[in-house]
C-alpha atoms as a PDB file:
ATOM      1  CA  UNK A   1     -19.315 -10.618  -2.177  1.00  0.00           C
ATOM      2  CA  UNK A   2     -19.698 -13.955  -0.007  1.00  0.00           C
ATOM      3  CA  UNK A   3     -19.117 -13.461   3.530  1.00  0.00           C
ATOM      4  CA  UNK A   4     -15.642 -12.526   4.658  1.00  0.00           C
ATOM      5  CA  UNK A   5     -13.993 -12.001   7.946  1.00  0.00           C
ATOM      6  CA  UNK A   6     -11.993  -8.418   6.816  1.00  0.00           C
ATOM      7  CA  UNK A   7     -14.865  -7.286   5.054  1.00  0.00           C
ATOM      8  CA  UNK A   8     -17.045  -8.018   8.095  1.00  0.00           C
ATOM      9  CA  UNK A   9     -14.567  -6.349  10.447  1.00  0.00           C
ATOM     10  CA  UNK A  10     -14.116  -2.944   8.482  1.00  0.00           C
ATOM     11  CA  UNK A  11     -17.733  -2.540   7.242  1.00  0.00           C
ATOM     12  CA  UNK A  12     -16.785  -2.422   3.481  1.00  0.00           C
ATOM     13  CA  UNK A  13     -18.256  -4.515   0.414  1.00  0.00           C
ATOM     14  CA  UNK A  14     -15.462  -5.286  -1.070  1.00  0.00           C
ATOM     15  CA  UNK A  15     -11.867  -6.755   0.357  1.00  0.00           C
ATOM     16  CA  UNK A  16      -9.805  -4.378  -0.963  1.00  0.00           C
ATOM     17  CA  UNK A  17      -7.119  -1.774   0.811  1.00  0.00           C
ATOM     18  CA  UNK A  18      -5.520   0.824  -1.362  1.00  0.00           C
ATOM     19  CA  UNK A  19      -2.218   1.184  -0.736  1.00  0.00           C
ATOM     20  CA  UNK A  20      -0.672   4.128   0.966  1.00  0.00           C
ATOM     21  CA  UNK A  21       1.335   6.084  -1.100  1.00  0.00           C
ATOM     22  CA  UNK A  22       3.450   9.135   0.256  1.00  0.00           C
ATOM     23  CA  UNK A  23       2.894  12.158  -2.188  1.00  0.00           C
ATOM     24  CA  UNK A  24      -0.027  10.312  -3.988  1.00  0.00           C
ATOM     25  CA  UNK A  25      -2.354   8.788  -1.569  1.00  0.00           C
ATOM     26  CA  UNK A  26      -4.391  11.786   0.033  1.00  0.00           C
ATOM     27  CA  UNK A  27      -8.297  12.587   0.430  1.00  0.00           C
ATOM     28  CA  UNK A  28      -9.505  12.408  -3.127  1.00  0.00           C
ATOM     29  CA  UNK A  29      -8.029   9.096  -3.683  1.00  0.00           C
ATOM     30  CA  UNK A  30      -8.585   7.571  -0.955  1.00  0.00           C
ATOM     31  CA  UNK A  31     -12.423   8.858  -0.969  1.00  0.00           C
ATOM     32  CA  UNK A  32     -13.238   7.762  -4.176  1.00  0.00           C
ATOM     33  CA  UNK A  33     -11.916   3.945  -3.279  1.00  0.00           C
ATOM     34  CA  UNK A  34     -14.134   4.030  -0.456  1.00  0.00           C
ATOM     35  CA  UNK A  35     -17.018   5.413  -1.990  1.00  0.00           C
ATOM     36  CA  UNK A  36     -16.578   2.297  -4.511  1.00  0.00           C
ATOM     37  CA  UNK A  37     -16.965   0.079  -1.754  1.00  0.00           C
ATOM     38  CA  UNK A  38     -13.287  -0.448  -0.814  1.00  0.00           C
ATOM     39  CA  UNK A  39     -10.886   0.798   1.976  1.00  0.00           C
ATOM     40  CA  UNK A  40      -9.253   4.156   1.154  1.00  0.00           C
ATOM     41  CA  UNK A  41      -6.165   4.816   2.591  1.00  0.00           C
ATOM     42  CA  UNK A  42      -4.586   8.119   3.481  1.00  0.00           C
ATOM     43  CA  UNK A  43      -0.566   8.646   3.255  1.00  0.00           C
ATOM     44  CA  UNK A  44       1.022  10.351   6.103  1.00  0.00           C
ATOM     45  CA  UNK A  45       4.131   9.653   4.682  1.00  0.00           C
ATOM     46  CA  UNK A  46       6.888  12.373   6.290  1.00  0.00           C
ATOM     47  CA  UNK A  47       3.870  15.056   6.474  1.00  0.00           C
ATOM     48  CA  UNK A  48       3.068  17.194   9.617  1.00  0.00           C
ATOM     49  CA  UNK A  49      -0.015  16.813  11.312  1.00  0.00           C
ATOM     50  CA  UNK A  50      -1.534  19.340  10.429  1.00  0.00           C
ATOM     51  CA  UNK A  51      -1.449  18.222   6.676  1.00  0.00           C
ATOM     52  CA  UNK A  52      -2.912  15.439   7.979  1.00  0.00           C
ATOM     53  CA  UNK A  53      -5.409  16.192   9.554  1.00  0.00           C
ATOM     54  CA  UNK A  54      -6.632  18.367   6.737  1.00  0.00           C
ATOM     55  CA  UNK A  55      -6.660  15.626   4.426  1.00  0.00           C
ATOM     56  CA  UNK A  56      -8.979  13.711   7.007  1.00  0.00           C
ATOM     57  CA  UNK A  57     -11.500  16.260   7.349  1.00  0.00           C
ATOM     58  CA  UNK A  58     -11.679  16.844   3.826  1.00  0.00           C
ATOM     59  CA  UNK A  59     -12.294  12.755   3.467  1.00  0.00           C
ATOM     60  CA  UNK A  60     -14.824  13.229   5.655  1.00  0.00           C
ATOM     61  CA  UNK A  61     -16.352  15.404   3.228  1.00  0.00           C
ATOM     62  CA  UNK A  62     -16.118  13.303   0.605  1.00  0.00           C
ATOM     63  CA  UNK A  63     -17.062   9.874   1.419  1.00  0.00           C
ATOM     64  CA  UNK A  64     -19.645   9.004   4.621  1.00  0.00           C
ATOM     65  CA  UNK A  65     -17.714   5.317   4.092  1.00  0.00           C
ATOM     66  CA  UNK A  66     -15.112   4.035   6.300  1.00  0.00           C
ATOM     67  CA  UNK A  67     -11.560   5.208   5.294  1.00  0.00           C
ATOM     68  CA  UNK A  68      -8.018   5.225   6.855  1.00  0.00           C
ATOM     69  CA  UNK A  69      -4.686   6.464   7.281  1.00  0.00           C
ATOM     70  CA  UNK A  70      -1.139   4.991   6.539  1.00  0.00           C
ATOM     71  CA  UNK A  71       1.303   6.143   9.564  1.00  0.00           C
ATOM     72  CA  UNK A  72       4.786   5.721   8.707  1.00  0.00           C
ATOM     73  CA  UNK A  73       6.190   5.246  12.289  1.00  0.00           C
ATOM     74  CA  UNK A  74       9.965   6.728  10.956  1.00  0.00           C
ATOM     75  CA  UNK A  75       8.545   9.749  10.255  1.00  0.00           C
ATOM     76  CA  UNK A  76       9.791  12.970  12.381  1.00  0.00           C
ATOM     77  CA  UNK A  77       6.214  13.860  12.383  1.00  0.00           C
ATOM     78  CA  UNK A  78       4.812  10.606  13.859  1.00  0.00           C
ATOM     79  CA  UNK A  79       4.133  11.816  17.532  1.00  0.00           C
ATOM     80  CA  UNK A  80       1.786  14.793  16.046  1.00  0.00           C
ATOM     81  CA  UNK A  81       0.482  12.584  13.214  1.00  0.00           C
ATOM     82  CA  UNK A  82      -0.574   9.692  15.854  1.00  0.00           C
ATOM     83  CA  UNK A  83      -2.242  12.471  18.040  1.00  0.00           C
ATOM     84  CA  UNK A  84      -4.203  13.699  15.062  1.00  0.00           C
ATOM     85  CA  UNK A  85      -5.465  10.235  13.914  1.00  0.00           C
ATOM     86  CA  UNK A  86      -6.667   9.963  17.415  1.00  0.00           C
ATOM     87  CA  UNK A  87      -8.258  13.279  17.808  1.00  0.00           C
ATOM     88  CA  UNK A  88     -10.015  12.894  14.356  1.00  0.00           C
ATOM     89  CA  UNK A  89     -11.054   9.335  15.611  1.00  0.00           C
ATOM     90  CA  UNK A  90      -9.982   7.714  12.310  1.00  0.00           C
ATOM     91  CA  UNK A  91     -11.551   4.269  11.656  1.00  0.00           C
ATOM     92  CA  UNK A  92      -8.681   2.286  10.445  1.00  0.00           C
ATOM     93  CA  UNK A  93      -5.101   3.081  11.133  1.00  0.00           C
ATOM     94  CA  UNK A  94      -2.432   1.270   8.820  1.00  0.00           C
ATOM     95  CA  UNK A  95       1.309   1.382   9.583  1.00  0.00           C
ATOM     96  CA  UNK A  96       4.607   0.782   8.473  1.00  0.00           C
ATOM     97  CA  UNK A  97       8.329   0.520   9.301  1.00  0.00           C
ATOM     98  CA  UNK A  98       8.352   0.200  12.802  1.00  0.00           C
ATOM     99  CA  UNK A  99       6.049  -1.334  15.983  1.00  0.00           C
ATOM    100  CA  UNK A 100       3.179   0.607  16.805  1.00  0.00           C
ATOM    101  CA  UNK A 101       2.801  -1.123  20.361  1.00  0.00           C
ATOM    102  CA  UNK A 102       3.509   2.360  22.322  1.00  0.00           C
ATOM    103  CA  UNK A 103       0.295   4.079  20.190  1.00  0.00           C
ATOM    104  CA  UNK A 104      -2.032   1.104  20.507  1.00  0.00           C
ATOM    105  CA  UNK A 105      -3.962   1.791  23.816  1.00  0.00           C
ATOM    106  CA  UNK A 106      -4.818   5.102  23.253  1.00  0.00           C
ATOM    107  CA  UNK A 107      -5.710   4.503  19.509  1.00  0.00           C
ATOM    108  CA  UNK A 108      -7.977   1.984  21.297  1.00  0.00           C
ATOM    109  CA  UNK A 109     -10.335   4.471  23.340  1.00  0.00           C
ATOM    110  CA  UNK A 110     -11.823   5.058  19.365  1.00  0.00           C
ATOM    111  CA  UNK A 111     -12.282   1.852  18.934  1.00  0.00           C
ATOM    112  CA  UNK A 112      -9.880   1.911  15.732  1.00  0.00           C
ATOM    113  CA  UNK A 113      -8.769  -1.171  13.884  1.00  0.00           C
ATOM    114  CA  UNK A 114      -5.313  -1.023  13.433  1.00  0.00           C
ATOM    115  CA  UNK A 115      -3.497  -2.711  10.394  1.00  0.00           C
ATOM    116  CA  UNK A 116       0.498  -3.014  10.244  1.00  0.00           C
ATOM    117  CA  UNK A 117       2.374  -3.507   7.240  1.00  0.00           C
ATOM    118  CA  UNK A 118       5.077  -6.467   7.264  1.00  0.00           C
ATOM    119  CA  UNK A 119       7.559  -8.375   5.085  1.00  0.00           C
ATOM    120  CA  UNK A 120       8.044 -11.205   7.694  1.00  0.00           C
ATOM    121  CA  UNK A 121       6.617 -14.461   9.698  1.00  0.00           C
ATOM    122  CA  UNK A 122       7.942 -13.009  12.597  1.00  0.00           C
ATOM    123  CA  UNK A 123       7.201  -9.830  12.669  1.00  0.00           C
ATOM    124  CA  UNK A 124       3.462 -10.687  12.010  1.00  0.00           C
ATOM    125  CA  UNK A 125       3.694 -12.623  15.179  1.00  0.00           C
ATOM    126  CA  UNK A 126       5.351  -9.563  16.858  1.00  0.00           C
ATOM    127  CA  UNK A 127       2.134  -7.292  15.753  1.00  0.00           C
ATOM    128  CA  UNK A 128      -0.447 -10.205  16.700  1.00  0.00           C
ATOM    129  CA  UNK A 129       1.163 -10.214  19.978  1.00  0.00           C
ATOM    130  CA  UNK A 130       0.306  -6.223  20.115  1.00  0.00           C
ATOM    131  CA  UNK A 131      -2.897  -6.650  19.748  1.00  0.00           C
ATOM    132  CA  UNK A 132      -3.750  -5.375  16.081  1.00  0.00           C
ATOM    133  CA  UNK A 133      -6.691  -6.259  14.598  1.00  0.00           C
ATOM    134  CA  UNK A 134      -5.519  -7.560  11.123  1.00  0.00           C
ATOM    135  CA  UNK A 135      -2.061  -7.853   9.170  1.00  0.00           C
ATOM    136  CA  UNK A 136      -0.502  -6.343   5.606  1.00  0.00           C
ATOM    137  CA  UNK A 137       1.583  -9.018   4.474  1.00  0.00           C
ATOM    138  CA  UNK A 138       3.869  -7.781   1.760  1.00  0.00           C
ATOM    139  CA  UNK A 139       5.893  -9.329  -0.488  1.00  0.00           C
ATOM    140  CA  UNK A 140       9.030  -7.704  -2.577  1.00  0.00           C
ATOM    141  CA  UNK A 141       6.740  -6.992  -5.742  1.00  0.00           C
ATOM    142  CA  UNK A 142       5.459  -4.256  -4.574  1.00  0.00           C
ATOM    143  CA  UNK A 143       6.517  -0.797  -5.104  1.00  0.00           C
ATOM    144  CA  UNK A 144       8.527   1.818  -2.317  1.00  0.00           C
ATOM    145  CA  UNK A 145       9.913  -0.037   0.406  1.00  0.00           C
ATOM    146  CA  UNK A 146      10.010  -3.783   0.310  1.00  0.00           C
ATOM    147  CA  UNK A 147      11.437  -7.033   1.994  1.00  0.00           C
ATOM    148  CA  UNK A 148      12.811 -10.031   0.674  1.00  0.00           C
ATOM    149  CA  UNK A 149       9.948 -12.694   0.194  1.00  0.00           C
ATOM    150  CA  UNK A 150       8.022 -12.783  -2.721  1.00  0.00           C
ATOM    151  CA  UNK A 151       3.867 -12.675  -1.992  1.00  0.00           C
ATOM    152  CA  UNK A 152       3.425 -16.140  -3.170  1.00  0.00           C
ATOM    153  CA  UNK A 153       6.181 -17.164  -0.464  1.00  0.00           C
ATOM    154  CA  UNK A 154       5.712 -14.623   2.131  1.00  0.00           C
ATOM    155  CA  UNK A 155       1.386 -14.879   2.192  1.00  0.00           C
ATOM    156  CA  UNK A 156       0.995 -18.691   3.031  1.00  0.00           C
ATOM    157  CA  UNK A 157       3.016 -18.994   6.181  1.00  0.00           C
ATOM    158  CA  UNK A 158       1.939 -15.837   7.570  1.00  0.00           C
ATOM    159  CA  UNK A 159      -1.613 -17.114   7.591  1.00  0.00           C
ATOM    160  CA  UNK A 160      -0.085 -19.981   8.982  1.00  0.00           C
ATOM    161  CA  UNK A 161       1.344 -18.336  11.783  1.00  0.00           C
ATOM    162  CA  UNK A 162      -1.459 -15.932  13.232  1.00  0.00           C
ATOM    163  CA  UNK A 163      -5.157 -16.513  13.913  1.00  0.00           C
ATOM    164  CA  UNK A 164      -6.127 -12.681  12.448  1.00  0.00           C
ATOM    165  CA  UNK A 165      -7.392 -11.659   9.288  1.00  0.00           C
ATOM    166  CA  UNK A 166      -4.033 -11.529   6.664  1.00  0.00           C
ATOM    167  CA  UNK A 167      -4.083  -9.211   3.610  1.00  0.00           C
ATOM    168  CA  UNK A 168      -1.914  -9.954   0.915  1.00  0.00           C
ATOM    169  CA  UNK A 169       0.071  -7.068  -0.845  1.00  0.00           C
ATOM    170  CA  UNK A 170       2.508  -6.627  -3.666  1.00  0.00           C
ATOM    171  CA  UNK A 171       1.821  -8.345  -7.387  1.00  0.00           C
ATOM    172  CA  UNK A 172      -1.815  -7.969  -7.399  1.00  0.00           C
ATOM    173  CA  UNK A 173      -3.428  -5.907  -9.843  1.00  0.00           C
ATOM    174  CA  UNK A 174      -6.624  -7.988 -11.295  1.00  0.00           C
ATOM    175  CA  UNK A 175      -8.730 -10.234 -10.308  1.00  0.00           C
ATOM    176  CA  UNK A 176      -6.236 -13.474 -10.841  1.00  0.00           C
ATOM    177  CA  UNK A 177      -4.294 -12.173  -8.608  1.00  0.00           C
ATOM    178  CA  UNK A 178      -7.001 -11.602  -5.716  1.00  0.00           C
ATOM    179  CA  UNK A 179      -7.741 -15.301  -6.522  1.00  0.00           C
ATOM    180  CA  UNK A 180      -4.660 -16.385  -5.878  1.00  0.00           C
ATOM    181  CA  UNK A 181      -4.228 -14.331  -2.730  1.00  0.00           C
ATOM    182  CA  UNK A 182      -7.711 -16.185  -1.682  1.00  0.00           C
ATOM    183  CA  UNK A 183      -6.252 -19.524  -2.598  1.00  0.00           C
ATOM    184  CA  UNK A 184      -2.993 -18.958   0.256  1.00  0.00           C
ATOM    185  CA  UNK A 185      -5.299 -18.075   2.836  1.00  0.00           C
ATOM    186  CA  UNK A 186      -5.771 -13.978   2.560  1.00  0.00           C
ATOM    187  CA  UNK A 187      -8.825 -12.446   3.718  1.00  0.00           C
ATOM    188  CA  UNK A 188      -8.209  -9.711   1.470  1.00  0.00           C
ATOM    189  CA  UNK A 189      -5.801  -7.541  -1.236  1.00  0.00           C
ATOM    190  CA  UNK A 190      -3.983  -4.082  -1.027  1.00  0.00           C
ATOM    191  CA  UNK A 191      -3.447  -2.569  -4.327  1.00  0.00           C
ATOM    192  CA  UNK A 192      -1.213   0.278  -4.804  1.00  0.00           C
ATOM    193  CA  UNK A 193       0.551   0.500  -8.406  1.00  0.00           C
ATOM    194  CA  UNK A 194      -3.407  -0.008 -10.261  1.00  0.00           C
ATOM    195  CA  UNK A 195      -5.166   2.940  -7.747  1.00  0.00           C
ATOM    196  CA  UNK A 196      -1.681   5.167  -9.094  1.00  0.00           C
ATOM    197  CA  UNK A 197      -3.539   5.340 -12.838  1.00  0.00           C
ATOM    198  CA  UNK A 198      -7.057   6.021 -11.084  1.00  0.00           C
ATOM    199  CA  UNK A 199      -8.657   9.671 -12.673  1.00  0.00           C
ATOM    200  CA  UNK A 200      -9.257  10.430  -8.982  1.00  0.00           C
ATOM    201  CA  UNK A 201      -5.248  10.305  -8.081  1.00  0.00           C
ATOM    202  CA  UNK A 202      -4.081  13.176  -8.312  1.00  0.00           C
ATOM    203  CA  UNK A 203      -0.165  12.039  -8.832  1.00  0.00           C
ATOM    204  CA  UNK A 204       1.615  14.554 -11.941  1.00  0.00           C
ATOM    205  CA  UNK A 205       0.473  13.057 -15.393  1.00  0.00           C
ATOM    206  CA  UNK A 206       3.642  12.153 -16.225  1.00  0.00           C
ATOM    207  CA  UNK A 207       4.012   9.744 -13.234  1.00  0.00           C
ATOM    208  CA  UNK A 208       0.851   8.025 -14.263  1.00  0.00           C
ATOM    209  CA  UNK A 209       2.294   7.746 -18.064  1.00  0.00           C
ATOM    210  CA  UNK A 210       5.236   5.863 -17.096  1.00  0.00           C
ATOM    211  CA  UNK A 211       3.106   3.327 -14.961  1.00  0.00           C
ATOM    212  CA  UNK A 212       1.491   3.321 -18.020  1.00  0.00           C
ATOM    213  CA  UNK A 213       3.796   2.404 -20.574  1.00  0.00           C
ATOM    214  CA  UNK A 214       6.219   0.193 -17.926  1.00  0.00           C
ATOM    215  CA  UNK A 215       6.737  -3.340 -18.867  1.00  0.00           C
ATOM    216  CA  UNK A 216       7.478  -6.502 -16.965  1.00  0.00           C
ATOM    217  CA  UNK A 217      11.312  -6.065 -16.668  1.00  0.00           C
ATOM    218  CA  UNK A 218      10.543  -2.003 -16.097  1.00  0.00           C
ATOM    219  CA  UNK A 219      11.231  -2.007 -12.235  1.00  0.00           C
ATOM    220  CA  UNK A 220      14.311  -2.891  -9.880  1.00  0.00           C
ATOM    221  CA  UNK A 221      15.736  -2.087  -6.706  1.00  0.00           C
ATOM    222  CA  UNK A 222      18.000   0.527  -5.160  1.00  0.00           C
ATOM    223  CA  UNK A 223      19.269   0.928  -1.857  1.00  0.00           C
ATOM    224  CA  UNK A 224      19.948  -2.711  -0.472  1.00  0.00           C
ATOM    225  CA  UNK A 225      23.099  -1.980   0.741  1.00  0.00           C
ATOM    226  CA  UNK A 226      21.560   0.618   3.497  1.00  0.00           C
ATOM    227  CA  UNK A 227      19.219  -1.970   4.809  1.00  0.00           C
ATOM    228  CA  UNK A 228      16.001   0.003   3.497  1.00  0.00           C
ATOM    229  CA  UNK A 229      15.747  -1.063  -0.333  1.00  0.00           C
ATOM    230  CA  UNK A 230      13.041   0.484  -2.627  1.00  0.00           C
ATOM    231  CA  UNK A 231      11.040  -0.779  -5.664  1.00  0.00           C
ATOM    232  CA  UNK A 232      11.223   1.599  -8.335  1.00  0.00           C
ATOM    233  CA  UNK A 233      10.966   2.360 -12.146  1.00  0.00           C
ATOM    234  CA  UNK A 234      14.126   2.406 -14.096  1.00  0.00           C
ATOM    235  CA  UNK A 235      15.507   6.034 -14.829  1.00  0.00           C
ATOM    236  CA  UNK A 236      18.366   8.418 -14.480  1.00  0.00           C
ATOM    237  CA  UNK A 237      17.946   8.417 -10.940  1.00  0.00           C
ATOM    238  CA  UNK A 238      17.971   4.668 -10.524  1.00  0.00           C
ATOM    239  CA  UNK A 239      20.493   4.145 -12.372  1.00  0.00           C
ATOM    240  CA  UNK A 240      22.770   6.321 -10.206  1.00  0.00           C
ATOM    241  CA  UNK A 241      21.240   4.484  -6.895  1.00  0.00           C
ATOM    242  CA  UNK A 242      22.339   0.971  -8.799  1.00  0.00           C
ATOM    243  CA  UNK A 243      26.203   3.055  -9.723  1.00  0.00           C
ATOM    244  CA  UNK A 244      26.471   3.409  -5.633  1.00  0.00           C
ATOM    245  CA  UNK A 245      24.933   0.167  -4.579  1.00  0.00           C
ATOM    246  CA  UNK A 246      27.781  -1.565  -6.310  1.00  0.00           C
ATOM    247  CA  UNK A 247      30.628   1.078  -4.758  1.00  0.00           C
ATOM    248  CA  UNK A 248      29.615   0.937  -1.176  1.00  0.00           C
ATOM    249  CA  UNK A 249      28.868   4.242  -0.517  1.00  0.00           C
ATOM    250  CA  UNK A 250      27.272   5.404   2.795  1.00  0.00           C
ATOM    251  CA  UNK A 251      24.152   5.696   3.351  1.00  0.00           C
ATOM    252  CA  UNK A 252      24.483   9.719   3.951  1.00  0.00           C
ATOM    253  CA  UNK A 253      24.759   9.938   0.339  1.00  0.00           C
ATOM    254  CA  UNK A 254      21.740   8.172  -0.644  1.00  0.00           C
ATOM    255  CA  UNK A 255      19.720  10.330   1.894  1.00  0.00           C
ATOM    256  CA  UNK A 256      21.497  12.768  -0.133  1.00  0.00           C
ATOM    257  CA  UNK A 257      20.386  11.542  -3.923  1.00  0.00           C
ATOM    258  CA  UNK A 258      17.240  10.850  -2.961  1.00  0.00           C
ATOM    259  CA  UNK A 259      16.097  13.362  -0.689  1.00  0.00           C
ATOM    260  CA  UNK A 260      12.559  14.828  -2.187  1.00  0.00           C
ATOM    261  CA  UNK A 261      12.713  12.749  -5.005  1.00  0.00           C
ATOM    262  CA  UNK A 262       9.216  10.929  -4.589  1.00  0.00           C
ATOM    263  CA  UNK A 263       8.288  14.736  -4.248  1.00  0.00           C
ATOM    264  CA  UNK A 264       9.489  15.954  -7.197  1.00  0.00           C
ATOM    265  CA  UNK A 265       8.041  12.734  -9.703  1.00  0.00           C
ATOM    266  CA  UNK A 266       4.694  12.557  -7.663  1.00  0.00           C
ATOM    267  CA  UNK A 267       3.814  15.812  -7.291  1.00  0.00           C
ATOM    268  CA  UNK A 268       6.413  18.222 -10.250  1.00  0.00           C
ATOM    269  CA  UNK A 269       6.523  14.984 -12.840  1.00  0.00           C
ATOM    270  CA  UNK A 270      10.581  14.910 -12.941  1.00  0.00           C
ATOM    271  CA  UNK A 271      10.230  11.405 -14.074  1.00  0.00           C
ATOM    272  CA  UNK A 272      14.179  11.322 -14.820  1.00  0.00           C
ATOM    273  CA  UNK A 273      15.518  12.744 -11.584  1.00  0.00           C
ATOM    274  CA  UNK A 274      12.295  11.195  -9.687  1.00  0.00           C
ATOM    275  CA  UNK A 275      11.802   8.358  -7.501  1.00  0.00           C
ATOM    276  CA  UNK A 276       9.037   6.776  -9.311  1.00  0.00           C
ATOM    277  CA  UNK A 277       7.831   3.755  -6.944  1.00  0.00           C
ATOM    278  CA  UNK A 278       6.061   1.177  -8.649  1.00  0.00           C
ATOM    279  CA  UNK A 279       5.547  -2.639  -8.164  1.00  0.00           C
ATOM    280  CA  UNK A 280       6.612  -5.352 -10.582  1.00  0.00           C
ATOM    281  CA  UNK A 281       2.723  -5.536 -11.709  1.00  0.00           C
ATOM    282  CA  UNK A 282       2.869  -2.209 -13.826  1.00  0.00           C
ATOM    283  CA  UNK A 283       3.346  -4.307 -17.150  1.00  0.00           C
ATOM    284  CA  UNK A 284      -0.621  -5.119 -16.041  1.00  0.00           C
ATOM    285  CA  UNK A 285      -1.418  -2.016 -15.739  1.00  0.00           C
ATOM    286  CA  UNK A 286      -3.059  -0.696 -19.005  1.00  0.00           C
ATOM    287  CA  UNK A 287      -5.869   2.034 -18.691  1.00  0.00           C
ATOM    288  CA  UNK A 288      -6.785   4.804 -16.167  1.00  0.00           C
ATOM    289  CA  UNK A 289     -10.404   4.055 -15.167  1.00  0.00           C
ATOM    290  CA  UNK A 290     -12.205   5.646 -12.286  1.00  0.00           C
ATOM    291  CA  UNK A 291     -11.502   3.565  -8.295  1.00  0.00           C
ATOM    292  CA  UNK A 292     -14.631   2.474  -8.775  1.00  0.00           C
ATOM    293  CA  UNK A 293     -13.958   0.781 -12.248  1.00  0.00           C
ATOM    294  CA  UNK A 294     -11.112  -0.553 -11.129  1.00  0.00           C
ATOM    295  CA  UNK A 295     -12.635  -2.762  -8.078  1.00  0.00           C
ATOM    296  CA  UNK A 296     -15.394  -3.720 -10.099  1.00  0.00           C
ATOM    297  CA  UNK A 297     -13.241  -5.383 -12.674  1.00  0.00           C
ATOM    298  CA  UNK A 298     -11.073  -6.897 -10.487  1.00  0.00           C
ATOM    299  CA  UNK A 299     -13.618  -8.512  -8.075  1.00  0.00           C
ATOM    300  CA  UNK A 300     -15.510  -9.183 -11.601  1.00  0.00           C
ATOM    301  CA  UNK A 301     -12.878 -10.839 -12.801  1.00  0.00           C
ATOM    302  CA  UNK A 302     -12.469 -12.833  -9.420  1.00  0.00           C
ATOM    303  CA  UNK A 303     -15.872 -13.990 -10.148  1.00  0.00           C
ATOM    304  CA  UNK A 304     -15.732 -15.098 -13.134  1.00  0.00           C
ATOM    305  CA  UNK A 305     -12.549 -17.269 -12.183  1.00  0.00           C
ATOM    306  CA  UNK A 306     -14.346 -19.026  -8.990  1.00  0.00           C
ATOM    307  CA  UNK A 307     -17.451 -19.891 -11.438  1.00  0.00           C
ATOM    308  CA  UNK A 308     -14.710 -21.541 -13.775  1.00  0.00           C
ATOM    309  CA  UNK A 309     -13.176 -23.092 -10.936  1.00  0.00           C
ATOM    310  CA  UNK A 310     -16.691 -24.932  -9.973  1.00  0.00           C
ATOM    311  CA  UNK A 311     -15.449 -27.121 -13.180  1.00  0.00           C
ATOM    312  CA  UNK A 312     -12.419 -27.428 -12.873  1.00  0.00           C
ATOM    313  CA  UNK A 313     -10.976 -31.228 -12.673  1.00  0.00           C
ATOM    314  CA  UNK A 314      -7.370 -32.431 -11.717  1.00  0.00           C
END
């Protein structure tokens, strides 16, 4: 790859995050995208630290390549998890849901690039203003928790409105859709729903056969009603999340219907009863190949579409 400023600033050869994925996301995964040149990404998710920080040293023994970890700042483990990031002097820290301004200093004394996740213009500006290092912009296509703005909308104007390195999320899953990320202005791509079908994820068989076999209408969205919607594959469980979105129901009984069910479709393969996240890209998503087959498609495929481009004429 051609000089590039994300690249350049995490010491990785290709531009490429994997996303962080409660349940799914832990050291084998995230090892395996580093080794192949990309950024793994550990999921705290609602762990405890010392979960964590097990998953961390056994990266370490996996991969001598830079790697991170995804701290979801609602967590009731996020003081202990943020103290064992620090202790373990992780190299990249990505969050989500919330400000990470009151961890930044000391996450600083490692000299630790820090990455949040966000669906908005402003709250980019909000996170520049923190001092983070680069930004996740994500648009509603992807899977789990999502905002309102599609990539294609949300992307351009947050490169517009900050001066740090932007990485677009949510709808990419080859090497089009890295181009097109390029073309807005993104110095690089997180991919969650292709790393899910990776032979190094460990997520339950039967998770990785409905990513599988998902089509392009395969995926809506529960929970809008409590503020906190979430991207999903359609099943029994969905369904019943779409029965209460329409009756108003409070947000108790969500926690309620939904409590350990990313648990039990990640990790037991209930894929009816199961909270299977997955973006709207799935219908893409064809074959389980190793991380590192998967990067070197899609940056091959990249490739191949800016040598065509060299001829193209309007």
């Amino acid at each position: 790859m051609a000089k590039n400023k994300f690249k350049d600033l995490i010491g990785i050869d290709y531009p490429i995050i994997q996303g962080g994925m409660a349940w799914i996301s832990d050291a084998e995964l995230a090892a395996a995208v580093s080794n192949a040149g990309g950024l793994g990404i550990i999921a705290a998710g609602n762990a405890p630290g010392q979960w964590v920080k097990e998953q961390i040293r056994k990266a370490k023994t996996l991969t001598d390549k830079p790697f991170g970890v995804n701290v979801m700042l609602l967590s009731p483990f996020v003081e202990e998890v943020a103290e064992v990031v620090w202790e373990e002097k992780v190299k990249v820290i990505v969050t989500g849901a919330g400000n990470p301004g009151k961890y930044i200093k000391k996450w600083r004394e490692n000299d630790v690039k820090i990455i949040p996740v966000v669906p908005s213009v402003g709250l980019a500006k909000r996170m520049e203003g923190t001092g983070v290092d680069a930004i996740i912009a994500e648009g509603t296509e992807a899977g789990g928790h999502i905002g309102e703005l599609t990539t294609m909308c949300l992307l351009p104007q947050v490169v517009d409105a900050v001066d740090i390195p932007v990485i677009a999320a949510g709808g990419i899953a080859d090497g089009r859709g890295i181009a097109a990320a390029f073309m807005m202005g993104a110095s690089g791509v997180q991919v969650g729903t292709r790393f899910l079908v990776a032979k190094e994820c460990n997520v339950h068989d039967n998770y990785k056969k409905k990513i599988l076999e998902a089509k392009d209408i395969d995926t809506l969205v529960t929970g809008r009603p409590t503020g906190h919607p979430v991207r999903v594959l359609k099943n029994k469980l969905a369904r019943m999340y779409k029965k209460m979105d329409k009756e108003a129901v409070p947000a108790e009984k969500y926690e309620e219907l939904g409590r350990g069910a990313l648990h039990k479709a990640a990790c037991l393969g209930d894929v009816s009863m199961g909270s299977i996240m997955s973006g709207q890209i799935a219908g893409l998503v064809c074959k389980e190949q190793t991380a590192s087959e998967i990067i070197e498609e899609m940056f091959g495929e990249l490739k191949v579409l800016l040598d065509n481009a060299k001829d193209f004429n309007i």
